[in-house]
Protein backbone atom coordinates (compact mmCIF):
# COMPACT_ATOMS: atom_id res chain seq x y z
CA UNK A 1 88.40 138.53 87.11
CA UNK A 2 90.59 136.14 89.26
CA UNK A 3 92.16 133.10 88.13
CA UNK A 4 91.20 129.91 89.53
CA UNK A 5 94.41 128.84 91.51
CA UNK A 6 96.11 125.35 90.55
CA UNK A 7 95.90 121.99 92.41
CA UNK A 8 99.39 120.90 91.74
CA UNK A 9 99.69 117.87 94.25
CA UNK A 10 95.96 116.60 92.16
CA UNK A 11 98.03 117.19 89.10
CA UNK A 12 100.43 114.96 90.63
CA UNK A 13 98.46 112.65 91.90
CA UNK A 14 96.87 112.13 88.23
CA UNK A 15 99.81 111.56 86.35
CA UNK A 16 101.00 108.75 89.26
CA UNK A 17 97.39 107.55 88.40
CA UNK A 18 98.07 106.96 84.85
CA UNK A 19 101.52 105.88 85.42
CA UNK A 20 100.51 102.56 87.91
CA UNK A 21 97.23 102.11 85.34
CA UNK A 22 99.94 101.23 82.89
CA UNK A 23 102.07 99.41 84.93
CA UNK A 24 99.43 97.04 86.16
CA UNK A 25 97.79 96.93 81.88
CA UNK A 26 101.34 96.23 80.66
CA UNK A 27 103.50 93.64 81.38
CA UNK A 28 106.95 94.97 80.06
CA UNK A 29 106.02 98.15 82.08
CA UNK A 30 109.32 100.00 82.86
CA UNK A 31 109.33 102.97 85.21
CA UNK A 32 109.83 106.16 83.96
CA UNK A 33 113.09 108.29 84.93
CA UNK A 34 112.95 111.42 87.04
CA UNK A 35 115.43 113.63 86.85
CA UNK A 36 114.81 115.25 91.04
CA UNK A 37 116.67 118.57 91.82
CA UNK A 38 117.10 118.30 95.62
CA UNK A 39 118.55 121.11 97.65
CA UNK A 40 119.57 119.21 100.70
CA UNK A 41 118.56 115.55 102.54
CA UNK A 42 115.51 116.50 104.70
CA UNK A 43 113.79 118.11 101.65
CA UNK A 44 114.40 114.95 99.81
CA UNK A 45 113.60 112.57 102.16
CA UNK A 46 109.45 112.20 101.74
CA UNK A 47 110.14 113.19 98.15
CA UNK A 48 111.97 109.85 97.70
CA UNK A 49 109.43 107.49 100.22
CA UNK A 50 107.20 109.14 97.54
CA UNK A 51 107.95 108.92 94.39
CA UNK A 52 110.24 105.97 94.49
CA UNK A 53 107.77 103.44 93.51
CA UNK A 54 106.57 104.83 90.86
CA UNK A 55 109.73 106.74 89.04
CA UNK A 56 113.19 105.38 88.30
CA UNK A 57 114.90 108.58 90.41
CA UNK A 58 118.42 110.27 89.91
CA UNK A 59 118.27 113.12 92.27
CA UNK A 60 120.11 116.14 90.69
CA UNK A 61 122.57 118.49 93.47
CA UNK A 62 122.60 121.70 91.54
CA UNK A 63 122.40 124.48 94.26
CA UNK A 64 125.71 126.86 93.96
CA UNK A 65 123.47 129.44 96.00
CA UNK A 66 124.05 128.06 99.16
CA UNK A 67 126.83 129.98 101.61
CA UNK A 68 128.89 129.68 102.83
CA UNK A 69 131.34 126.85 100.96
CA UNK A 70 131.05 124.28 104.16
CA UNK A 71 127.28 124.34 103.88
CA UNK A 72 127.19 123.57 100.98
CA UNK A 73 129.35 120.44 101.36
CA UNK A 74 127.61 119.44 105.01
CA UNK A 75 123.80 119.45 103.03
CA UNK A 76 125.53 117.37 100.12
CA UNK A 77 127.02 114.86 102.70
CA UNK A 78 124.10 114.49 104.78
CA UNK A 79 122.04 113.74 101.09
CA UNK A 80 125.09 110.79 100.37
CA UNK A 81 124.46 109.82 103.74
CA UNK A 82 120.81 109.39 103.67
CA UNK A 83 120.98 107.94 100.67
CA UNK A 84 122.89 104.94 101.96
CA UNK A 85 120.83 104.40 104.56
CA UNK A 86 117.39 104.68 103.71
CA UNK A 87 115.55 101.42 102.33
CA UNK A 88 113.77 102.87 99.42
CA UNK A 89 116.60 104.50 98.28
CA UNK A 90 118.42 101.78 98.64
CA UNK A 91 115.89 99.19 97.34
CA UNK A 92 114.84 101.46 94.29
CA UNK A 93 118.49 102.15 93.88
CA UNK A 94 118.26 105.85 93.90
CA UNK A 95 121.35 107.62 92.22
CA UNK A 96 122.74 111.15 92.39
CA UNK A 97 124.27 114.03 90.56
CA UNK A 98 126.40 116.41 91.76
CA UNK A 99 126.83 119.30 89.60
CA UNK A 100 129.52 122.19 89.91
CA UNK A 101 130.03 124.96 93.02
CA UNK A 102 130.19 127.92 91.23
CA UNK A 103 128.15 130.89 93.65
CA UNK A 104 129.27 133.63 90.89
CA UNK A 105 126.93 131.38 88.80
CA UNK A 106 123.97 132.33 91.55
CA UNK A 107 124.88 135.88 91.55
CA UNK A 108 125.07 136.44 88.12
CA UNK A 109 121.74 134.77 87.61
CA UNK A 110 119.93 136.55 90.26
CA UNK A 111 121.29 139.91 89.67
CA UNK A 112 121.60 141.02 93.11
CA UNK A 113 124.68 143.06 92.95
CA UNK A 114 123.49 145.10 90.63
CA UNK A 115 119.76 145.35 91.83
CA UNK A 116 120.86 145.54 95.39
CA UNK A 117 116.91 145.92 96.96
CA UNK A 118 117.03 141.92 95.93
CA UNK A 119 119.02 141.22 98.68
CA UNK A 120 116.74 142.65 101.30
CA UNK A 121 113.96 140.86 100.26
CA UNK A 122 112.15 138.28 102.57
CA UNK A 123 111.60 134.92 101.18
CA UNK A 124 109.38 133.91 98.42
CA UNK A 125 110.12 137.24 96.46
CA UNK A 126 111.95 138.30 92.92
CA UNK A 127 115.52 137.31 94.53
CA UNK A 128 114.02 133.89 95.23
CA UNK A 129 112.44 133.21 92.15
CA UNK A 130 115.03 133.97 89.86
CA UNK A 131 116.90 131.39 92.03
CA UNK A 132 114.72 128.97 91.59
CA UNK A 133 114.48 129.62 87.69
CA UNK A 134 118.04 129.48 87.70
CA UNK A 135 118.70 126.26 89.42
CA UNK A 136 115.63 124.00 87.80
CA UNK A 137 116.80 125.32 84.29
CA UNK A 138 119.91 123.95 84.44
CA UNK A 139 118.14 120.40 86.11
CA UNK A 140 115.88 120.58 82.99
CA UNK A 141 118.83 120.99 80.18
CA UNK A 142 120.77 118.03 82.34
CA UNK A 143 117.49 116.01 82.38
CA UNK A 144 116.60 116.80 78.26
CA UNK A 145 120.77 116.12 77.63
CA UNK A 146 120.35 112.46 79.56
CA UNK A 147 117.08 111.40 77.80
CA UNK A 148 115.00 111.84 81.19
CA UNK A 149 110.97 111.00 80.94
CA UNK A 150 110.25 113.69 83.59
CA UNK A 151 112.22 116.09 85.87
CA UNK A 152 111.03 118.18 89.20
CA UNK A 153 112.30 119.95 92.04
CA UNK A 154 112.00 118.84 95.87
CA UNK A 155 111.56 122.37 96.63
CA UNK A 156 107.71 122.87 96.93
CA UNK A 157 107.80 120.77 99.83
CA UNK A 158 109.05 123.72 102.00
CA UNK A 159 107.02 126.02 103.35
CA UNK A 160 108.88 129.11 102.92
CA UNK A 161 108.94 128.43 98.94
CA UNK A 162 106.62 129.52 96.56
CA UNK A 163 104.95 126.88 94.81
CA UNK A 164 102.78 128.64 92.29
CA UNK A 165 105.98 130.28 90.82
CA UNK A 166 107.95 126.98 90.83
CA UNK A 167 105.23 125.33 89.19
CA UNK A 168 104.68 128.07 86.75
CA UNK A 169 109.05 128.14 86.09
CA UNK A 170 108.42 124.39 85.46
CA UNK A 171 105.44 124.86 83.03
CA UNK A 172 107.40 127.14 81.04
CA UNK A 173 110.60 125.27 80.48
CA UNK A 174 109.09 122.12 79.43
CA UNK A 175 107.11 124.39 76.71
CA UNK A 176 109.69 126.39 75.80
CA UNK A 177 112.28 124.62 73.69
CA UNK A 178 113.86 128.02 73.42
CA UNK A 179 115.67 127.45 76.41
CA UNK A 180 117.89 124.86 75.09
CA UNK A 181 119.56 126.84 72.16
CA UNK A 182 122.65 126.84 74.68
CA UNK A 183 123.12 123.10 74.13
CA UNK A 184 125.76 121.76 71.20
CA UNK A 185 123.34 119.50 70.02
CA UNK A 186 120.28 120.34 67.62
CA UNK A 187 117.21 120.85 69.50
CA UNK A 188 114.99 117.56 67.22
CA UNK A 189 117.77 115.24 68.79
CA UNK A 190 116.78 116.11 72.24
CA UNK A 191 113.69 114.15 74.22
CA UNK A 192 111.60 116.76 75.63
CA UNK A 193 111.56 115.81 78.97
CA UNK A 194 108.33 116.39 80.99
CA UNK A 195 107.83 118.54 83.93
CA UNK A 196 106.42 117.47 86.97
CA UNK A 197 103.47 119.07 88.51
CA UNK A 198 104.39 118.90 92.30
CA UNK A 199 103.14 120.94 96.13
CA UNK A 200 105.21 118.45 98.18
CA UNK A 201 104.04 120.12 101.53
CA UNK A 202 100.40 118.83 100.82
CA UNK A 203 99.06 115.68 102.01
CA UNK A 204 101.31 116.01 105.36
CA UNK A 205 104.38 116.09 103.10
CA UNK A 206 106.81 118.73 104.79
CA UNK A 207 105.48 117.21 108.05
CA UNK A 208 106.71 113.59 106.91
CA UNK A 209 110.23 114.79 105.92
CA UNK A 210 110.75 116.52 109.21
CA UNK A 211 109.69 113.02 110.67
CA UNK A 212 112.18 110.91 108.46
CA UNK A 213 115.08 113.73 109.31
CA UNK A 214 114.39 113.11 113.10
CA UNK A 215 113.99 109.00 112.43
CA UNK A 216 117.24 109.37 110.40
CA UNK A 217 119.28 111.94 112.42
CA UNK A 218 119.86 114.17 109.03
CA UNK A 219 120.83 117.91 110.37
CA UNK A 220 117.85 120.21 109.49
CA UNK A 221 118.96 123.75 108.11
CA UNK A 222 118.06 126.87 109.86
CA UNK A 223 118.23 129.01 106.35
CA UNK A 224 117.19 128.83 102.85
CA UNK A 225 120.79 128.65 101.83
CA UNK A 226 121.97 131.98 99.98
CA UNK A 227 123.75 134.79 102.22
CA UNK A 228 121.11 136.90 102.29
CA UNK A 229 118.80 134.28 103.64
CA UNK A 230 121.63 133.48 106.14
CA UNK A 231 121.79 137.03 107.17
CA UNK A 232 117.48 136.88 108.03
């Protein structure tokens, strides 16, 4: 018996529903904050044109995967740099977060020293989705910590990511109170913070962002970011 595969970008586009049905019923409506993981500028740039109407947005840099060290940096700067340039981020006044470089932190999470057939693996495998665990569980504690309404990843817009599995990863932490035992404080002080259903690619998505990186000159990637995509 096969299971009927998700619609996550008509999941999304529900929830927006409901959100501007109370916006336009309510006159002290206040947009609700999104807590956005974003791996680089291009991947966030749609993402933003987006969502930014709808969702107060603090995008979330969180990605101690990528290699090498100057990479890293060159993605973050070309986020800061779109950022200040483009008009709704500007006009919905878009913040960001930037979390710690730590790659042991990636390595350690993943595993892949020890189970070395990881690190061979194309994309979209185990390697990859332990990555992607890793990195949108520590958005989601940030996001619960800081009294977020909802928090989601820009990485389903990318073709060479798995969306089912992000989706699923998403699912699981926002059910799953479990996963904040880490944090100091008790668990009934913390909002649960939503997850947000997303397939960015769909609709022309991924095609849009490669659009706004050529509009804005942001430098496009040629890797995933980890060494091992790097070495593919």
């Amino acid at each position: 018996m096969t299971t009927q595969k998700i619609n996550y970008q008509k999941e999304l586009e529900k929830i927006i529903s409901q959100i501007e049905a109370e916006r336009s019923s309510n006159p002290d409506f206040k947009k609700p904050t999104l807590l956005l993981h974003a791996c680089c500028g291009p991947c966030s740039s749609y993402v933003i044109e987006y969502l930014s109407q709808i969702f107060d947005i603090t995008i979330y840099y969180y990605n101690p995967n990528i290699h090498p060290k100057e990479e890293y940096f060159r993605r973050l700067e070309e986020l800061k740099k779109f950022l200040t340039e483009f008009p709704d981020a500007l006009k919905n006044s878009v913040k960001l977060v930037v979390d710690d470089y730590n790659p042991e932190d990636y390595f350690e999470a993943t595993n892949v020293h020890t189970e070395v057939e990881l690190q061979n693996e194309p994309e979209k495998g185990e390697r990859c989705r332990r990555c992607y665990k890793f990195r949108m569980k520590k958005a989601f504690i940030y996001a619960c910590q800081n009294d977020f309404d909802w928090f989601t990843t820009t990485l389903s817009i990318s073709p060479h990511k798995d969306s089912e599995k992000i989706n699923v990863i998403g699912r699981e932490l926002e059910e799953n109170k479990k996963v904040l035992v880490e944090l100091e404080e008790t668990l009934s002080s913390l909002q649960h913070t939503k997850f947000l259903p997303s397939d960015f690619k769909k609709k022309g998505g991924f095609l849009r962002s490669t659009q706004l990186s050529e509009e804005y000159g942001l430098w496009r990637q040629d890797y995933c970011g980890c060494v091992f995509s790097m070495r593919k």
